[in-house]
N, C-alpha and C. Protein backbone atom coordinates (compact mmCIF):
# COMPACT_ATOMS: atom_id res chain seq x y z
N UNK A 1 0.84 -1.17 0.00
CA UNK A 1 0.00 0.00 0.00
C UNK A 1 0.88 1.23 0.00
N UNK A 2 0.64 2.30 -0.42
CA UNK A 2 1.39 3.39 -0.83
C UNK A 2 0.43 4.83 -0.05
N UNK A 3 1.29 5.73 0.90
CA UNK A 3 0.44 6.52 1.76
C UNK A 3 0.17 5.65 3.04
N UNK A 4 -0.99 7.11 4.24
CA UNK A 4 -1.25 6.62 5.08
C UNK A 4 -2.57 5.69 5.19
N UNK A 5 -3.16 5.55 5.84
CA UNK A 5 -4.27 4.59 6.31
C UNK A 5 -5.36 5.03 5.87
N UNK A 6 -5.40 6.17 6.15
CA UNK A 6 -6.36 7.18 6.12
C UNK A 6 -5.71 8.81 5.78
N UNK A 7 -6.34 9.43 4.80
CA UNK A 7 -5.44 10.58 4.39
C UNK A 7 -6.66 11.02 3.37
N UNK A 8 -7.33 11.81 3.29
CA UNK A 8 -8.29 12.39 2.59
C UNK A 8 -7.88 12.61 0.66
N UNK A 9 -6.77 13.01 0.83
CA UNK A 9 -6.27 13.29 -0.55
C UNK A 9 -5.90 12.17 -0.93
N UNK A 10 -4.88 11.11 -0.54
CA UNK A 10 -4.95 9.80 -1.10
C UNK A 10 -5.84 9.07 -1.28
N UNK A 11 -7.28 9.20 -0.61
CA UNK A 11 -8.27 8.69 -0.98
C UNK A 11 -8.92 8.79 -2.10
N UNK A 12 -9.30 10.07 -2.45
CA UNK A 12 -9.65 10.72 -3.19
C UNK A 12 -9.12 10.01 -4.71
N UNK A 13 -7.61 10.47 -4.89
CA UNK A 13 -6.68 10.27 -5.85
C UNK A 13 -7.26 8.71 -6.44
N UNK A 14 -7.08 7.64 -5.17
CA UNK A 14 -7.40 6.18 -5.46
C UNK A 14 -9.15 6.30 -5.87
N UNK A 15 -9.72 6.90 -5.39
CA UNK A 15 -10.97 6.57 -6.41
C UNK A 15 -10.70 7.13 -7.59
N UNK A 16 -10.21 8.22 -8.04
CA UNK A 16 -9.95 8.98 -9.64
C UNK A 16 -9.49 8.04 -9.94
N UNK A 17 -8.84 7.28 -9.65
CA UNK A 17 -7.67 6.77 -10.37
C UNK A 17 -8.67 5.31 -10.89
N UNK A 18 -9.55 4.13 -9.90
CA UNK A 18 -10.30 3.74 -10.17
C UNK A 18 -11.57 3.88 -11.47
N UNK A 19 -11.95 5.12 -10.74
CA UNK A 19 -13.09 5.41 -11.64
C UNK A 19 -12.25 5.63 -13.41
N UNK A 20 -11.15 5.96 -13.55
CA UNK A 20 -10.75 6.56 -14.71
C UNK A 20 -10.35 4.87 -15.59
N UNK A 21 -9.92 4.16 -14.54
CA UNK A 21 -9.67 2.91 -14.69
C UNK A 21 -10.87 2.61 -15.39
N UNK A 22 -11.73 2.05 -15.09
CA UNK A 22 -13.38 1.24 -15.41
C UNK A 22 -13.62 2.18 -16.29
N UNK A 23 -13.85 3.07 -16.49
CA UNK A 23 -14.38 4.06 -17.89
C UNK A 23 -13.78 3.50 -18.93
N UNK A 24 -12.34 3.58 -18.65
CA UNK A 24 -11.68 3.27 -20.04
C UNK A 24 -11.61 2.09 -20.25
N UNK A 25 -11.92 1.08 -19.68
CA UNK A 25 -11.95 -0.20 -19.99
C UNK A 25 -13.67 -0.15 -20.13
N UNK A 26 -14.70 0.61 -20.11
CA UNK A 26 -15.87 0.07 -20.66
C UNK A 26 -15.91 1.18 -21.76
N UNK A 27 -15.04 1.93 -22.56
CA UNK A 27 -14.82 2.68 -23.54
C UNK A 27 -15.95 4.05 -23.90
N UNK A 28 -14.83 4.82 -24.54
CA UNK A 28 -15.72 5.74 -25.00
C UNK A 28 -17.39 5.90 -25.39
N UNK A 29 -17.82 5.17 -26.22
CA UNK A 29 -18.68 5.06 -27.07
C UNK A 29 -19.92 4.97 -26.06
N UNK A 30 -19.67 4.05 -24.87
CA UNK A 30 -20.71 3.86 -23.80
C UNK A 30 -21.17 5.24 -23.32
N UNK A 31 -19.96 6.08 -22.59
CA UNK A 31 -19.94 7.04 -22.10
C UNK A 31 -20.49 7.82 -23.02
N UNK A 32 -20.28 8.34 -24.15
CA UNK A 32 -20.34 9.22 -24.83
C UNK A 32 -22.27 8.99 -25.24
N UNK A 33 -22.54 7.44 -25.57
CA UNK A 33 -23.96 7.41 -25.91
C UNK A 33 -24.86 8.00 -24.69
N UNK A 34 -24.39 7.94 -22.91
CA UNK A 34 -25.01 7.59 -21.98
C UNK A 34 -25.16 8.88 -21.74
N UNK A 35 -24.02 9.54 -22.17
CA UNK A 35 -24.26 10.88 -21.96
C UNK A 35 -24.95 11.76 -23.09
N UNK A 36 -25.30 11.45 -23.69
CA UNK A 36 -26.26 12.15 -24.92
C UNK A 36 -27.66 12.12 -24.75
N UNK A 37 -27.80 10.96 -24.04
CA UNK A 37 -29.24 10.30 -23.97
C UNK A 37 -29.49 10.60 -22.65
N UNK A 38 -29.20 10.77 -21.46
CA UNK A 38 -29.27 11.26 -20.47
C UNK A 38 -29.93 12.89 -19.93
N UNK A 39 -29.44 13.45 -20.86
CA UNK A 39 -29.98 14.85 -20.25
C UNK A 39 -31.21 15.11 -21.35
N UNK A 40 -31.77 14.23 -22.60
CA UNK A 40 -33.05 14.24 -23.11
C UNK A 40 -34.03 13.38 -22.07
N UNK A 41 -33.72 12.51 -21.66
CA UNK A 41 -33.91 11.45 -20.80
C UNK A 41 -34.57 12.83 -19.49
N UNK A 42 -33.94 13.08 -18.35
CA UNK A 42 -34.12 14.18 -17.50
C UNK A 42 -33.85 15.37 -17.48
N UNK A 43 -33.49 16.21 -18.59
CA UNK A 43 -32.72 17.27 -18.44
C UNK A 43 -34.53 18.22 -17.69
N UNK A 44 -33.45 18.81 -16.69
CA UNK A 44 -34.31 20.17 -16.08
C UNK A 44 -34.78 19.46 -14.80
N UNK A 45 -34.39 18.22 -14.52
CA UNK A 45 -35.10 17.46 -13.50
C UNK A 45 -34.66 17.01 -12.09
N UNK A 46 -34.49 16.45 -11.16
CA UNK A 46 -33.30 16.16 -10.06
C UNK A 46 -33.53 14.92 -9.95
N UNK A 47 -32.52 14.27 -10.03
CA UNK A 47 -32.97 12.72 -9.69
C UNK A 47 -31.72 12.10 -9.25
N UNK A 48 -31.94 10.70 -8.81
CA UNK A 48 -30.83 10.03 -8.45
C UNK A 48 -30.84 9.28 -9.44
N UNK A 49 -28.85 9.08 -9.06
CA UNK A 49 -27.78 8.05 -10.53
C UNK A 49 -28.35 6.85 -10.89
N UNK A 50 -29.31 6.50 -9.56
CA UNK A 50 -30.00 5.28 -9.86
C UNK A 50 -31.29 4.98 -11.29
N UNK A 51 -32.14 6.49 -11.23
CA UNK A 51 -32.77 7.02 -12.26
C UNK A 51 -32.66 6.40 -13.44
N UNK A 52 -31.10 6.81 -13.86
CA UNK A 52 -30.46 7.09 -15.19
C UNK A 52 -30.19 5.65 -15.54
N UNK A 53 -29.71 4.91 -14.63
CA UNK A 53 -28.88 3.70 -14.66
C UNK A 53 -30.09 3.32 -14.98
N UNK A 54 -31.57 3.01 -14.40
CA UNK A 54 -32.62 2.38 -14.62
C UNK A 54 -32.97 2.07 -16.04
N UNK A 55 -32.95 3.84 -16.46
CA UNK A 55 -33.69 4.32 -17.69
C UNK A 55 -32.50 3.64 -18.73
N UNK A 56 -31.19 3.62 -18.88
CA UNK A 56 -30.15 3.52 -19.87
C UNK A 56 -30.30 1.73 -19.57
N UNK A 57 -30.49 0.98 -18.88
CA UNK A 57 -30.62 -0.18 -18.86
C UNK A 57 -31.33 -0.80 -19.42
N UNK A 58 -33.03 0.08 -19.49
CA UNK A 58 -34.19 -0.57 -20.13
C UNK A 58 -33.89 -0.14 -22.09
N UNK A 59 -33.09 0.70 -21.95
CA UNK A 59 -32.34 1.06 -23.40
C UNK A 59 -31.73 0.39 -23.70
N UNK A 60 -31.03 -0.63 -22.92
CA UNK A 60 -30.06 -1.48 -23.41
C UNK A 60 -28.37 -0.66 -23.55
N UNK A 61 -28.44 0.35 -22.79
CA UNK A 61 -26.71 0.76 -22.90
C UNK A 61 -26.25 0.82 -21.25
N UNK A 62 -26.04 -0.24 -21.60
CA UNK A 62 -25.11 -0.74 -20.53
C UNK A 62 -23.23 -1.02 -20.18
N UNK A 63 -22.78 -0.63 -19.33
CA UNK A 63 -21.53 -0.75 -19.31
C UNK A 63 -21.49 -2.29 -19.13
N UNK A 64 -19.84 -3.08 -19.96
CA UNK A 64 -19.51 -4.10 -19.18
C UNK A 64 -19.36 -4.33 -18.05
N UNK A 65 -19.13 -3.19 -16.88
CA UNK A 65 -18.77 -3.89 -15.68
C UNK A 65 -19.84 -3.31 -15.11
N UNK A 66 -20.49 -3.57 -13.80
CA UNK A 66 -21.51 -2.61 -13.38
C UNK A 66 -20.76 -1.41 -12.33
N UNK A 67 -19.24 -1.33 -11.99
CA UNK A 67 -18.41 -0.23 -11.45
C UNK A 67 -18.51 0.87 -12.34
N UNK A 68 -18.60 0.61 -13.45
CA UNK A 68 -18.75 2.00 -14.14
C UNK A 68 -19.86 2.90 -13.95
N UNK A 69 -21.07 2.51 -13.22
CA UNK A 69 -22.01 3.07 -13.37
C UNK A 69 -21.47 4.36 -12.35
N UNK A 70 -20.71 4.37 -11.60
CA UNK A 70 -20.34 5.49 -10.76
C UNK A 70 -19.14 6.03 -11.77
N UNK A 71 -18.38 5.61 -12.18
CA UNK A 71 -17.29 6.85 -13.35
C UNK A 71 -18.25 7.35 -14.33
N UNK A 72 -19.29 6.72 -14.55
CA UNK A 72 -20.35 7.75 -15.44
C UNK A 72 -21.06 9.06 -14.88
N UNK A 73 -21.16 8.93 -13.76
CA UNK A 73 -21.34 10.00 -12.94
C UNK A 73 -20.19 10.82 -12.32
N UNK A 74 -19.48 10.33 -12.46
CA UNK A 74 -18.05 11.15 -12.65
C UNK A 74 -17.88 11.91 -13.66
N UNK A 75 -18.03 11.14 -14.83
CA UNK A 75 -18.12 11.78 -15.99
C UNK A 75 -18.83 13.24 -16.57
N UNK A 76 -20.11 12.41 -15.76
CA UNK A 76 -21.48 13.64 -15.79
C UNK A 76 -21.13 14.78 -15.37
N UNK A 77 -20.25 14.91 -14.25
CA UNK A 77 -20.10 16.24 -13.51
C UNK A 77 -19.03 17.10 -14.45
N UNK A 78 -18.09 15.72 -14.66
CA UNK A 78 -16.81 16.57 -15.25
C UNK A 78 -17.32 17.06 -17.07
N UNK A 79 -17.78 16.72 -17.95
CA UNK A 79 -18.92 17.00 -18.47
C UNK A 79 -19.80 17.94 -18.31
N UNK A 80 -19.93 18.68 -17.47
CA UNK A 80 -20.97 19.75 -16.60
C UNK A 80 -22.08 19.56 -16.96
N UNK A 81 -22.50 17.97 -17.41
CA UNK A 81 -24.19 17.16 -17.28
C UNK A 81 -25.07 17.17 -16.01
N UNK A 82 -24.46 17.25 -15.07
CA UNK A 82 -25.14 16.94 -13.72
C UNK A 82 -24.54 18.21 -12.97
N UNK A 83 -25.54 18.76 -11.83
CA UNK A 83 -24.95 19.06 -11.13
C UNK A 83 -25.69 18.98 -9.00
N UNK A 84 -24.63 18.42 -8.27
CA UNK A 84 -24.99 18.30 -7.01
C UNK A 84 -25.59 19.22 -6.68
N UNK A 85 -26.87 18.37 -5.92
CA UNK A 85 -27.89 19.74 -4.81
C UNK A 85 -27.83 19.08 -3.92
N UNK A 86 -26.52 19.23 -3.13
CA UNK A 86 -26.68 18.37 -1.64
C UNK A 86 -27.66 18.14 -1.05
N UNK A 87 -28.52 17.80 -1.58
CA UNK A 87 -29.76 16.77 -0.93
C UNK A 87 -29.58 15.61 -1.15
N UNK A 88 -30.58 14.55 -0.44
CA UNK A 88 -30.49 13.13 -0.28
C UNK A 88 -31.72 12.50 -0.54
N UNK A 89 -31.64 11.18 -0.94
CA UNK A 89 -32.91 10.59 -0.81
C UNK A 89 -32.69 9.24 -1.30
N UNK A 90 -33.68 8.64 -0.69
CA UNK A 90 -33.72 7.12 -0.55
C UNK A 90 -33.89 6.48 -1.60
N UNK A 91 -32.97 5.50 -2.12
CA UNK A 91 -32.75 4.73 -3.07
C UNK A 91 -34.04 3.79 -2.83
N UNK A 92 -34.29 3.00 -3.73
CA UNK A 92 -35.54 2.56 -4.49
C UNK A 92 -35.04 1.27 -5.17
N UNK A 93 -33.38 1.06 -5.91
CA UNK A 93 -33.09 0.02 -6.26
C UNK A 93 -33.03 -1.27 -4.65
N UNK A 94 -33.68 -2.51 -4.94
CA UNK A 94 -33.65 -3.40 -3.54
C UNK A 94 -32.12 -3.85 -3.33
N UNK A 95 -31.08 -3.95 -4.13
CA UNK A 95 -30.19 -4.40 -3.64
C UNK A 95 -29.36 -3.03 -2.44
N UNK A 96 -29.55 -1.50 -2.81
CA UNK A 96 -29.65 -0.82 -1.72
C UNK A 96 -29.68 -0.73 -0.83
N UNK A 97 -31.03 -0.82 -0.49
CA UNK A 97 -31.91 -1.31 0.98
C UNK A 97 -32.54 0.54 1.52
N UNK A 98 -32.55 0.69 0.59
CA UNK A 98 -33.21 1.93 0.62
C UNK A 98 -32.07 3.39 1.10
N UNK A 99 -31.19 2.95 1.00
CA UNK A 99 -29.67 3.64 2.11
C UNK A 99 -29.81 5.49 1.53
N UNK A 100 -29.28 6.01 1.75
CA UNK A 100 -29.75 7.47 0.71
C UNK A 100 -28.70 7.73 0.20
N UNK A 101 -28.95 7.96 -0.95
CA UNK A 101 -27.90 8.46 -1.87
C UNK A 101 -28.02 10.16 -2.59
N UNK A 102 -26.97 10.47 -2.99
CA UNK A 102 -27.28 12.23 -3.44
C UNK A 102 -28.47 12.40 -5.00
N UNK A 103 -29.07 13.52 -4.92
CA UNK A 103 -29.92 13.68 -5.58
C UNK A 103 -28.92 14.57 -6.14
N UNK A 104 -28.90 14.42 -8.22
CA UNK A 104 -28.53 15.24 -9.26
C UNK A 104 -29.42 15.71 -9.84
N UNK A 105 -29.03 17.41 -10.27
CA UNK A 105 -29.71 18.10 -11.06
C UNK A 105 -29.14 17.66 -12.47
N UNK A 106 -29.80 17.84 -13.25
CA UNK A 106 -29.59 17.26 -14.55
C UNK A 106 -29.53 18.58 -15.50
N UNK A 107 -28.58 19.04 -16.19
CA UNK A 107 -29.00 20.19 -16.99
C UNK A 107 -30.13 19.97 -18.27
N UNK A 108 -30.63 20.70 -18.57
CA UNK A 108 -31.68 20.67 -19.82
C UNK A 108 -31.17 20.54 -20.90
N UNK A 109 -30.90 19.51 -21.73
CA UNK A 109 -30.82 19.27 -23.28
C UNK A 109 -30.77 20.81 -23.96
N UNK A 110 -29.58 20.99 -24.54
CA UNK A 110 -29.65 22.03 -25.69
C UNK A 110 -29.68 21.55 -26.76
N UNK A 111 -30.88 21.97 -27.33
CA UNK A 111 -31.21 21.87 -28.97
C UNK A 111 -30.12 22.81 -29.83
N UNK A 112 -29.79 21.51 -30.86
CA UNK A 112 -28.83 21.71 -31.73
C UNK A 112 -29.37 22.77 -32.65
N UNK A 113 -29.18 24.13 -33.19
CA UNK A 113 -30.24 24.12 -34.66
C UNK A 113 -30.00 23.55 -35.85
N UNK A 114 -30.86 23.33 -36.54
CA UNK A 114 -30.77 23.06 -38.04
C UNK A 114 -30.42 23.56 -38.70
């Protein structure tokens, strides 16, 4: 192990470093579709990651691993797709158990013009 036990910034670093991991091994194309379809999907709305994951599942775009579903929301932010309203609320998926997770604002779809 590299660092202390506990250290806020090494923590941090090891999830980036994770999350950047699993993205790129479930590739661009995922990310890039999930994020297109996502803010037509909710844009203007607040919801939880669970939402999206629901809605992009019954679509059929799914990551290979199911860890990615959190670097997609990584993504989202860094992206400026989502943005935190430190509020909370109770998850709804059963493997959960209802635990609360953060509620995202979703920005509104900008129409391309013709």
């Amino acid at each position: 192990m590299h660092g202390p036990l506990f250290d806020s910034q090494h923590s941090e670093d090891a999830k980036n470093q994770a999350l950047d991991q699993v993205l790129q091994n479930a590739g661009d194309d995922w990310v890039d579709r999930a994020s297109a379809v996502i803010p037509l999907l909710f844009g203007g709305q607040t919801v939880l990651a669970e939402d999206w994951r629901q809605a992009l599942t019954d679509l059929r775009i799914t990551p290979h691993d199911p860890h990615a579903w959190g670097g997609l929301t990584n993504a989202l932010q860094i992206r400026q797709l989502i943005v935190p309203t430190d509020r909370m609320a109770k998850s709804k998926a059963v493997k959960s158990h209802a635990r609360r997770q953060p509620l995202w604002h979703v920005k509104p779809s900008v129409a391309i013009p013709a």
